[in-house]
Protein backbone atom coordinates (compact mmCIF):
# COMPACT_ATOMS: atom_id res chain seq x y z
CA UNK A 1 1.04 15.73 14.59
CA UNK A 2 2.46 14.21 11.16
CA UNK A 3 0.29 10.97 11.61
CA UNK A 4 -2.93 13.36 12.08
CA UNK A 5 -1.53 15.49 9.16
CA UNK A 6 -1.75 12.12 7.33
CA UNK A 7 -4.93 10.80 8.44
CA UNK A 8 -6.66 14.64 6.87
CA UNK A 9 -4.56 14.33 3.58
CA UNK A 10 -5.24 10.63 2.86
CA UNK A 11 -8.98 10.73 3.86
CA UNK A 12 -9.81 14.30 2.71
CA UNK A 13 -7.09 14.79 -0.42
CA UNK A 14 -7.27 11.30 -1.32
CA UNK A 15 -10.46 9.93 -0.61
CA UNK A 16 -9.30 7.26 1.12
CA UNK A 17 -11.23 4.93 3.34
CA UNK A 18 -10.70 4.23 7.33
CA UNK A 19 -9.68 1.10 6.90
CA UNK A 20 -6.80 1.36 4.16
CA UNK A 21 -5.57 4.96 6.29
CA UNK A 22 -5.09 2.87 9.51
CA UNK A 23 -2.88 0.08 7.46
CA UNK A 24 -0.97 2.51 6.16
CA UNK A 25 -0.03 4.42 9.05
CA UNK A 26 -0.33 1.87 11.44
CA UNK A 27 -2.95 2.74 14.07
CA UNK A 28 -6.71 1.66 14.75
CA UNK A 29 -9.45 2.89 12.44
CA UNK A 30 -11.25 4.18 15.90
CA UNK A 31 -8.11 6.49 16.17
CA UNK A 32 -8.31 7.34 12.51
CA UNK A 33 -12.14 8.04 12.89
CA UNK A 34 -11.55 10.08 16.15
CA UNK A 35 -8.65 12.51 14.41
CA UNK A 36 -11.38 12.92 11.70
CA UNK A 37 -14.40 13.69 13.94
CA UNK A 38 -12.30 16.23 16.03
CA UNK A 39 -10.99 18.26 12.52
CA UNK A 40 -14.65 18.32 11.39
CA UNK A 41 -15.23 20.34 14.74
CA UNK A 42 -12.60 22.00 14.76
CA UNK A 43 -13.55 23.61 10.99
CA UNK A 44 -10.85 22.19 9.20
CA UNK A 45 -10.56 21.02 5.98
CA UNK A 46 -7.96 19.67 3.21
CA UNK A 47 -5.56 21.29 2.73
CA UNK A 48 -4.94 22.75 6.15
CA UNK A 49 -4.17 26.63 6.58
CA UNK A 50 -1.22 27.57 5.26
CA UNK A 51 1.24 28.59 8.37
CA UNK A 52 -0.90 26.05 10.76
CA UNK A 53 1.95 25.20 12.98
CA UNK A 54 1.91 21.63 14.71
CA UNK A 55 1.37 23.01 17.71
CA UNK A 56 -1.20 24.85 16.56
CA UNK A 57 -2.90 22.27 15.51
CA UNK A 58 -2.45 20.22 18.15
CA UNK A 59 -4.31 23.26 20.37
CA UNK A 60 -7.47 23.29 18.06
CA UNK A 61 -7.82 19.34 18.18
CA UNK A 62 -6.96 17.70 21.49
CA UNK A 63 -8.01 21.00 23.29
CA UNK A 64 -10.02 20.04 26.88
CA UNK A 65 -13.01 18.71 26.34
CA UNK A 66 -12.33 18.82 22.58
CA UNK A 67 -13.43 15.51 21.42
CA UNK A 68 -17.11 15.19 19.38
CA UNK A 69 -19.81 13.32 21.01
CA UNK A 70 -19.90 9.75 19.79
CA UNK A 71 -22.96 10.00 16.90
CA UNK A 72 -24.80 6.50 17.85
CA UNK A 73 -23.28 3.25 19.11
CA UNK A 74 -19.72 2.65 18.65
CA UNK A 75 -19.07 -0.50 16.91
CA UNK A 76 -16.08 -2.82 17.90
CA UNK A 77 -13.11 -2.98 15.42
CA UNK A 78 -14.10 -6.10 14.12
CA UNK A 79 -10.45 -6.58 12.50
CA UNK A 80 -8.54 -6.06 15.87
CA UNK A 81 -11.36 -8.90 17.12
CA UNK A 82 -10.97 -10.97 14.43
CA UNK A 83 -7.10 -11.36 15.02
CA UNK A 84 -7.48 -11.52 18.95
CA UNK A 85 -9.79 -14.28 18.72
CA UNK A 86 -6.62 -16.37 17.54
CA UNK A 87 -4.72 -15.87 20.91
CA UNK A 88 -5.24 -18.88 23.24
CA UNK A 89 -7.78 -18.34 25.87
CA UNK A 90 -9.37 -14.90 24.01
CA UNK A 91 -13.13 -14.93 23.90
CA UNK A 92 -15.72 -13.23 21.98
CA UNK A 93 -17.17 -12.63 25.86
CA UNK A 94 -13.80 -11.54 27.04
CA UNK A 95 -13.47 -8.75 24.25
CA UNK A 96 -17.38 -8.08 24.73
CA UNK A 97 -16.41 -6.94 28.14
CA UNK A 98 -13.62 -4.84 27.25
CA UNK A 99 -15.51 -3.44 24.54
CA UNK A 100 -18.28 -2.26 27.43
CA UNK A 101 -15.44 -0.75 29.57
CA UNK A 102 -14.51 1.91 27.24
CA UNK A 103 -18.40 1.93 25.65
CA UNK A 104 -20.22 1.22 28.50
CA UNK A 105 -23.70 2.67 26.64
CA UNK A 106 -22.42 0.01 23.62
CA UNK A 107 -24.10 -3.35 22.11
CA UNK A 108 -25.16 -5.73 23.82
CA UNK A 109 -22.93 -9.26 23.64
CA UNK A 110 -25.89 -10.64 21.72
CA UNK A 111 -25.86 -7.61 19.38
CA UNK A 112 -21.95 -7.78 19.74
CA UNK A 113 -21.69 -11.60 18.19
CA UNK A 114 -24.39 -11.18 15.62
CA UNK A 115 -22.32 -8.28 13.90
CA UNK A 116 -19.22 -10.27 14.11
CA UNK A 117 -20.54 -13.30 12.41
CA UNK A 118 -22.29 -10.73 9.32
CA UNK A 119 -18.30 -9.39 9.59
CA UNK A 120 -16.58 -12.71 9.10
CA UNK A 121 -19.29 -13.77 6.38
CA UNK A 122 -18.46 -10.74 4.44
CA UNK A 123 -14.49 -11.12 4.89
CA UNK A 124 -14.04 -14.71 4.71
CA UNK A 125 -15.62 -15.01 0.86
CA UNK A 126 -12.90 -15.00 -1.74
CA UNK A 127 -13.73 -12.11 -4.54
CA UNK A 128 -12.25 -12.18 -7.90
CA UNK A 129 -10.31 -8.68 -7.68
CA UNK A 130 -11.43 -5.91 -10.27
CA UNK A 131 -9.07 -2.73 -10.67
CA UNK A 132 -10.65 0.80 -11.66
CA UNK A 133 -8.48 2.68 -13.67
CA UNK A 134 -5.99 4.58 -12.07
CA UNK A 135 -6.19 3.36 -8.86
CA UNK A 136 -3.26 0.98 -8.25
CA UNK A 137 -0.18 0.49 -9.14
CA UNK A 138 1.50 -2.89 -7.76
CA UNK A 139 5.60 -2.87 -7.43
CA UNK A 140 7.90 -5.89 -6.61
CA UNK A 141 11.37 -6.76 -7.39
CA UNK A 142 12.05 -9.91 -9.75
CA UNK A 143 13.71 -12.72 -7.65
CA UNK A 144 15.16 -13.06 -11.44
CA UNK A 145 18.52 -11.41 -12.02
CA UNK A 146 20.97 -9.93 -14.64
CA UNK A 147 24.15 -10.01 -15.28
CA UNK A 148 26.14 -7.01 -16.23
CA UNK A 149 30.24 -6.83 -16.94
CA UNK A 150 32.67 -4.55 -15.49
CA UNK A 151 34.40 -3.19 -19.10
CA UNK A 152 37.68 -2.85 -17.02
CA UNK A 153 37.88 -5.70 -14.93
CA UNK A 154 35.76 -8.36 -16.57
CA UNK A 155 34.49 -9.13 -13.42
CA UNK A 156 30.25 -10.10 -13.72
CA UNK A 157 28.35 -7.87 -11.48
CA UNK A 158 24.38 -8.99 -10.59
CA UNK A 159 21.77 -6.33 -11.09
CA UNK A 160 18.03 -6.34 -9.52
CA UNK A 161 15.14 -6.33 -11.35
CA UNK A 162 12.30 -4.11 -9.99
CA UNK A 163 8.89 -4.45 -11.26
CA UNK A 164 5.77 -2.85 -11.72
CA UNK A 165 2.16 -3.31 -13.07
CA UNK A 166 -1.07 -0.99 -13.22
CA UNK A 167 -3.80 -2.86 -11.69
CA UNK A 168 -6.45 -2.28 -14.68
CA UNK A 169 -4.45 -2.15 -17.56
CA UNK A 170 -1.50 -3.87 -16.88
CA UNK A 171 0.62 -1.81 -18.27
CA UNK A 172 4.14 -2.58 -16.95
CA UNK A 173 7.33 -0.68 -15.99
CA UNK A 174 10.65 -2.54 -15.41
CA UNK A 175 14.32 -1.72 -14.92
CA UNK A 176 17.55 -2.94 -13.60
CA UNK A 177 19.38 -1.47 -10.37
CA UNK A 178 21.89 -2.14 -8.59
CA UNK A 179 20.56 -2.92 -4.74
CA UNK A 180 16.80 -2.86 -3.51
CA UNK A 181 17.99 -0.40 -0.94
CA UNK A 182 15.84 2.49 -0.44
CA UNK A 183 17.93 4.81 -2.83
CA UNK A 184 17.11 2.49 -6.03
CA UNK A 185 14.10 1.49 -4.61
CA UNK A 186 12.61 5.23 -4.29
CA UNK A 187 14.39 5.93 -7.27
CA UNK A 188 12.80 3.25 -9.27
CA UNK A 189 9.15 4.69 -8.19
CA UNK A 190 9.97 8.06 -9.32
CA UNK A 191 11.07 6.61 -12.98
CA UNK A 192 8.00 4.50 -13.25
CA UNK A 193 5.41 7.25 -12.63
CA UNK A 194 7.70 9.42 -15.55
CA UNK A 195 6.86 6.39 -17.31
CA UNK A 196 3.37 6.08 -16.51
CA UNK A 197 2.47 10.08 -17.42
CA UNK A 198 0.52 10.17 -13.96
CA UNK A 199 0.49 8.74 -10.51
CA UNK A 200 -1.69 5.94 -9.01
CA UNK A 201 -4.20 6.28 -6.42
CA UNK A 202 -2.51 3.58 -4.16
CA UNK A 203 0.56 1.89 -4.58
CA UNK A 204 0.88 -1.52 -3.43
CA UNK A 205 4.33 -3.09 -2.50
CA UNK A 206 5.68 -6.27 -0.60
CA UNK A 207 6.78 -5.75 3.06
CA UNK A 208 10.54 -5.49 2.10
CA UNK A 209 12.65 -3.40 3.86
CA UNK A 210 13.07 -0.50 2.15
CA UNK A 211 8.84 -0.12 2.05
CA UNK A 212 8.22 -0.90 5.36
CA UNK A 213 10.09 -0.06 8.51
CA UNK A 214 8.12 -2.62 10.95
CA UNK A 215 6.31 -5.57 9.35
CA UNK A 216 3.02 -6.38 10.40
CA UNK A 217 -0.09 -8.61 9.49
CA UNK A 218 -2.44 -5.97 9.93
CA UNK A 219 -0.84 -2.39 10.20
CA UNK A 220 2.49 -2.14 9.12
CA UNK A 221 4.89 1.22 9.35
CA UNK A 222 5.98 2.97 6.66
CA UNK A 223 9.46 3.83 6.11
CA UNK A 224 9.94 7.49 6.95
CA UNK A 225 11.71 7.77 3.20
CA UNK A 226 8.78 6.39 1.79
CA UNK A 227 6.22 7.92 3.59
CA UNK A 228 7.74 11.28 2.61
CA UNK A 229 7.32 10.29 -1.27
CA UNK A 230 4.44 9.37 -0.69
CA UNK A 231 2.74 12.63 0.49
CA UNK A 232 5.16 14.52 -1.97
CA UNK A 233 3.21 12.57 -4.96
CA UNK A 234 -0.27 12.21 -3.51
CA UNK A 235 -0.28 8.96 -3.17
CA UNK A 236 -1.34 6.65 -0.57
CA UNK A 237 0.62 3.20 -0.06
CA UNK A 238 -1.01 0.06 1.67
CA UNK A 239 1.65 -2.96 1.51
CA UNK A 240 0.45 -6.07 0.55
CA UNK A 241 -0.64 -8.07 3.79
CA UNK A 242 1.53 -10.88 5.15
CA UNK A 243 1.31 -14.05 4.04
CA UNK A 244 -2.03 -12.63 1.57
CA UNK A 245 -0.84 -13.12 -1.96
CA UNK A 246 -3.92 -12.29 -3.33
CA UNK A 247 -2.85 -9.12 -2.45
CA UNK A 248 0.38 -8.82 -4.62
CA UNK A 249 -0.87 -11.37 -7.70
CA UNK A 250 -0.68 -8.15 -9.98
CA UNK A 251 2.78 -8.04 -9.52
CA UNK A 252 3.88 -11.31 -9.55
CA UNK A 253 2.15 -11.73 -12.55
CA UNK A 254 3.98 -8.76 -13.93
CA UNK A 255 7.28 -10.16 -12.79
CA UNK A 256 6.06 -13.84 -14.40
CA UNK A 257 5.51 -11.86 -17.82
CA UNK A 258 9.17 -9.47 -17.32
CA UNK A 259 11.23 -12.81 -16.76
CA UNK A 260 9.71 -14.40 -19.76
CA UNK A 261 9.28 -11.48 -22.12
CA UNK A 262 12.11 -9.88 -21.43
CA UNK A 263 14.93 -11.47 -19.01
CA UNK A 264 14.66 -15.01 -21.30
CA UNK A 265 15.08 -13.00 -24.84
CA UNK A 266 18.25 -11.27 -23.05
CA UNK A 267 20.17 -14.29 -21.69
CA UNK A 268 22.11 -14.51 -24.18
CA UNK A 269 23.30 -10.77 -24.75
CA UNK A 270 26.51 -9.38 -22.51
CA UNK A 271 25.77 -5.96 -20.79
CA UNK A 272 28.55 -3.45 -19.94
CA UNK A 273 26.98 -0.86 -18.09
CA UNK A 274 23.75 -0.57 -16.41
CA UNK A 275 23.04 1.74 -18.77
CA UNK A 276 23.31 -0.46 -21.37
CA UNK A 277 21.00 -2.80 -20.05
CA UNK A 278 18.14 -0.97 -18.84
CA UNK A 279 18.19 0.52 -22.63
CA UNK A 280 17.37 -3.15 -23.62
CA UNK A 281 14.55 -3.56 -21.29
CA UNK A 282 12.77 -1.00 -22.10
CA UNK A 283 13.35 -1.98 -26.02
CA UNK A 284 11.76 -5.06 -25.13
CA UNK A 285 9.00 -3.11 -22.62
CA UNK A 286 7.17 -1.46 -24.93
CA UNK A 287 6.67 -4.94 -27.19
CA UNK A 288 5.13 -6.04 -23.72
CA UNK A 289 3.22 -3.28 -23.02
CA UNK A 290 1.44 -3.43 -27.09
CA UNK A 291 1.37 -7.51 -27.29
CA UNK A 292 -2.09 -8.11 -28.00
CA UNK A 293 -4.24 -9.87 -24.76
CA UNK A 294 -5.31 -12.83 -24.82
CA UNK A 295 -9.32 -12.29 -24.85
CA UNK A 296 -8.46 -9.29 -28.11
CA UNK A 297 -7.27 -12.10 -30.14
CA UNK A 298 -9.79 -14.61 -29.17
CA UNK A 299 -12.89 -11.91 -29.62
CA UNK A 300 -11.03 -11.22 -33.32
């Protein structure tokens, strides 16, 4: 029941849309729309009743004969078509068919293939991206290291750099840890929203490891770590696609501008503790965050 939980918090709490709740939980928007349609008749709302048990909630939604009639025609999941046009021998017909097994009262294939073309249209044009306030916040980690000494040993130990950039003001966050294992990586998040005052409406990482548990082009899973921060902060988090990086270009910009405002000024400055370093990154981080943009300077 934690996926349904998830599906009620993200769309009702967070306003989230169909599409971005199935990525980040990893199941089909139809499956997202059908946990939806059977809350609304079972009278629930956001946040659920305090004491609801899971099985209690599992009675009051998938009940016999619990499920809402279908309101109109369903439409195919265009994005699970799209991607199984691309196996050799799928057809448009093929899925058509399928489609009319489980919708048998659906669209016709001519009805079918016009939608899908007005679909691709819309999904194969190339938008600049614009970023409302608040909304995301993109994280990364540097392929960029540091250098930091052991005071006993004199021994050079390499410390990560982990990034991250607010989508409409570009205000940016960075600090040195040790690993990018979930610890510092989960960690890191919690500083940066201290640092931001607030918390994002999305947050947008790479498909490392500690982020996400199974990769995947379309709907990748969570770690279970993650996911739990995620609902503990409100947040919902929808990793950066595979092989999209138009998706991430926030934060690689942001790690372009940390490695050159930052790491280059501090290459030539020794670092005994962690400590000691993070204390000159965020010296240097708040001349980053105040630098004057380009289009200020050129409107004064």
């Amino acid at each position: 029941m934690r996926k349904v939980e998830e599906v009620l918090r993200l769309k009702w709490g967070a306003g989230r849309s169909a599409r971005e709740i199935a990525r980040v939980l990893g199941i089909g928007r139809t499956t997202v729309s059908e946990y939806l349609e059977r809350a609304e008749a079972a009278g629930l709302s956001w946040p659920l009743p305090e004491g609801l048990s899971a099985g209690e909630l599992e009675r009051r939604l998938f009940k016999p004969g619990g499920r809402p009639a279908e309101r109109g025609l369903v439409e195919p999941d265009f994005e699970v078509v799209h991607r199984e046009l691309r196996r050799k021998g799928v057809t448009l017909f093929l899925l058509w068919q399928e489609y009319r097994e489980r919708h048998p009262e659906g669209y016709s294939y001519s009805q079918v293939c016009a939608r899908y073309s007005v679909w691709k249209g819309r999904v194969d044009v190339v938008m600049r991206q614009s970023h409302r306030a608040g909304e995301k916040l993109f994280v990364d980690d540097a392929g960029q290291t540091a250098a930091v000494i052991d005071p006993g040993s004199g021994e050079l130990r390499t410390a990560q750099i982990f990034v991250a950039v607010l989508g409409a003001s570009s205000d940016t966050y960075a600090e040195a840890t040790w690993t990018q294992t979930l610890p510092d990586w989960i960690g890191a998040q919690v500083r940066t929203l201290a640092f931001l005052g607030g918390c994002p409406e999305i947050i947008v990482p790479d498909n490392l490891k500690s982020a996400v548990s199974k990769a995947h082009r379309y709907e990748p899973d969570l770690n279970p770590t993650y996911q739990d921060f995620a609902t503990h902060y409100g947040v919902a988090v929808i990793p950066a696609r595979v092989r999209k990086p138009r998706d991430k270009a926030k934060a690689e910009a942001g790690v372009l501008l940390v490695e050159r405002w930052i790491l280059a000024r501090l290459r030539h400055q020794e670092f005994f503790s962690l400590a000691e370093l993070n204390g000159a990154i965020a010296a240097h981080l708040q001349v980053l965050n105040t630098r004057p943009s380009r289009s200020s300077t050129a409107r004064a």
